[in-house]
C-alpha atoms as a PDB file:
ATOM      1  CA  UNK A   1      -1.772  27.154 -10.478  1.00  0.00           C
ATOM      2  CA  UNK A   2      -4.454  24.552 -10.418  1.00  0.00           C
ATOM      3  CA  UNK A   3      -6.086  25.752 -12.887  1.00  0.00           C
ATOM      4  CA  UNK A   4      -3.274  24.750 -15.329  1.00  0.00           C
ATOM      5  CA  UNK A   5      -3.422  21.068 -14.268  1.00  0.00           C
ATOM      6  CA  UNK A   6      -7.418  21.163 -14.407  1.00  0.00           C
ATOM      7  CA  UNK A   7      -7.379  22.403 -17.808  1.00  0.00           C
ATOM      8  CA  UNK A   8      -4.909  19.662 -18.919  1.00  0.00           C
ATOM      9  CA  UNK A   9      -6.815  17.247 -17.634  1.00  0.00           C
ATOM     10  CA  UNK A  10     -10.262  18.236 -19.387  1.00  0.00           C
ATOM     11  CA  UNK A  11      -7.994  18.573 -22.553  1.00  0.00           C
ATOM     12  CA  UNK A  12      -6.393  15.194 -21.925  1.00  0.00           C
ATOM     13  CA  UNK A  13      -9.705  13.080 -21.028  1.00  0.00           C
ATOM     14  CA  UNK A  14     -12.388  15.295 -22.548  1.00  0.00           C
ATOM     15  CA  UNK A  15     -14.266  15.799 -19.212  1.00  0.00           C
ATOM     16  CA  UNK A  16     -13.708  17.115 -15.809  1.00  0.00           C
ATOM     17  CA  UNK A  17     -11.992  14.713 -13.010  1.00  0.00           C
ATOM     18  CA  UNK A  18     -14.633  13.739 -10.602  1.00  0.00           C
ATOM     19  CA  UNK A  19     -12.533  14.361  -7.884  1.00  0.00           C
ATOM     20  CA  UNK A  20      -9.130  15.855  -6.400  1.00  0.00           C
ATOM     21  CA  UNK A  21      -8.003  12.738  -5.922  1.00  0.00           C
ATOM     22  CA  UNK A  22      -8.637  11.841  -9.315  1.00  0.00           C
ATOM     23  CA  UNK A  23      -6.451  15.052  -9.916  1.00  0.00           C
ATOM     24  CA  UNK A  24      -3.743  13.945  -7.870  1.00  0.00           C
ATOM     25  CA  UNK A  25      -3.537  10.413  -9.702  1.00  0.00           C
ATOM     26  CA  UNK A  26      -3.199  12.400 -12.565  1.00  0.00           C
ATOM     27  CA  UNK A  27      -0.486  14.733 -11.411  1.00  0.00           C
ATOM     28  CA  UNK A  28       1.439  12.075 -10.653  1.00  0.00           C
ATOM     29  CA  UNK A  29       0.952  10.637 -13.678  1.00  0.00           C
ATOM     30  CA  UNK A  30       2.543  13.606 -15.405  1.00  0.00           C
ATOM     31  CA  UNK A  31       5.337  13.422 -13.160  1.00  0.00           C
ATOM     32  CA  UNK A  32       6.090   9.699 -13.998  1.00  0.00           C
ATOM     33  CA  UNK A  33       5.789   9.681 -17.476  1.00  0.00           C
ATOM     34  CA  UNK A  34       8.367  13.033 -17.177  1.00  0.00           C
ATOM     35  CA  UNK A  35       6.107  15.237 -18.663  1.00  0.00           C
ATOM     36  CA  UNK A  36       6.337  17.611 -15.414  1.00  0.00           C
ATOM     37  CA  UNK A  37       9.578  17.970 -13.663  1.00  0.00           C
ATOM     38  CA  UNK A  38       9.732  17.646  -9.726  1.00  0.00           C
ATOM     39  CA  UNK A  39       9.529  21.125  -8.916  1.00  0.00           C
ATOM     40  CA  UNK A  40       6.329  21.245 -10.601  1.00  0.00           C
ATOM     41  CA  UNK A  41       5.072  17.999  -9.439  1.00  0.00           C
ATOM     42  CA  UNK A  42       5.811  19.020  -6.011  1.00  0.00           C
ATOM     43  CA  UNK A  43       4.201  22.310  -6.108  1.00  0.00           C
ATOM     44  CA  UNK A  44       0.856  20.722  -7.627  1.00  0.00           C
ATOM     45  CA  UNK A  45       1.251  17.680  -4.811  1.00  0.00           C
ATOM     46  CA  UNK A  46       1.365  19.755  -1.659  1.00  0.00           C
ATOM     47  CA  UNK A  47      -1.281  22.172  -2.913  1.00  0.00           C
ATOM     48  CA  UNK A  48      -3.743  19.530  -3.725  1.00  0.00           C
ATOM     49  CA  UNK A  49      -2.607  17.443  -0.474  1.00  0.00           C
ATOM     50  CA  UNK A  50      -3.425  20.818   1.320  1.00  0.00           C
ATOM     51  CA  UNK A  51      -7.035  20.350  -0.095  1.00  0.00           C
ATOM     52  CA  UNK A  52      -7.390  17.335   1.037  1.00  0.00           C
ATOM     53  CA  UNK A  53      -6.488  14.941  -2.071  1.00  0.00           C
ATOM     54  CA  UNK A  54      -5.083  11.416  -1.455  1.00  0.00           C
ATOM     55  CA  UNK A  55      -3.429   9.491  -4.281  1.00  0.00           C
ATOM     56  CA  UNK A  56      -4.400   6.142  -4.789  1.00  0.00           C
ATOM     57  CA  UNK A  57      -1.054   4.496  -3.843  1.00  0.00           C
ATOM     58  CA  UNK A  58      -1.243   6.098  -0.121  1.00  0.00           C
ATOM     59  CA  UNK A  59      -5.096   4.382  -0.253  1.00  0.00           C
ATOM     60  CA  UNK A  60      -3.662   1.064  -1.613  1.00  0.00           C
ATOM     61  CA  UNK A  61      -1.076   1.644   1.537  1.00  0.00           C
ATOM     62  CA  UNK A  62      -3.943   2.220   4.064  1.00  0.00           C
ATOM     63  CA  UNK A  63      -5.364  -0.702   3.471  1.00  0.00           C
ATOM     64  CA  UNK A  64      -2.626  -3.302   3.964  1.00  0.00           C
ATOM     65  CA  UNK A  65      -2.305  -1.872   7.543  1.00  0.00           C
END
């Protein structure tokens, strides 16, 4: 399933995201722009979140706490 977004990603920026996060931020970007529905988005989210990835909104968040 990851390999889908991945491979959009390459195709999109021409090189490989230097991290999951990165992947993540980029996911969500989909979503956002409504090129990915929620189901989708939702699937990609908890299986990157499950690998550790953190978007940068919930690091922006961390660090007004």
């Amino acid at each position: 399933m990851l390999n889908e977004l991945l491979d959009a990603f390459e195709m999109e920026h021409k090189f490989a995201p230097q991290t999951i996060d990165n992947l993540l931020d980029y996911c969500q970007k989909k979503y956002i722009h409504g090129e990915i529905d929620l189901k989708t988005y939702r699937a990609f989210y908890n299986c990157l979140h499950e690998k550790g990835a953190v978007s940068a909104h919930e690091m922006s968040i961390e660090k007004k706490v």
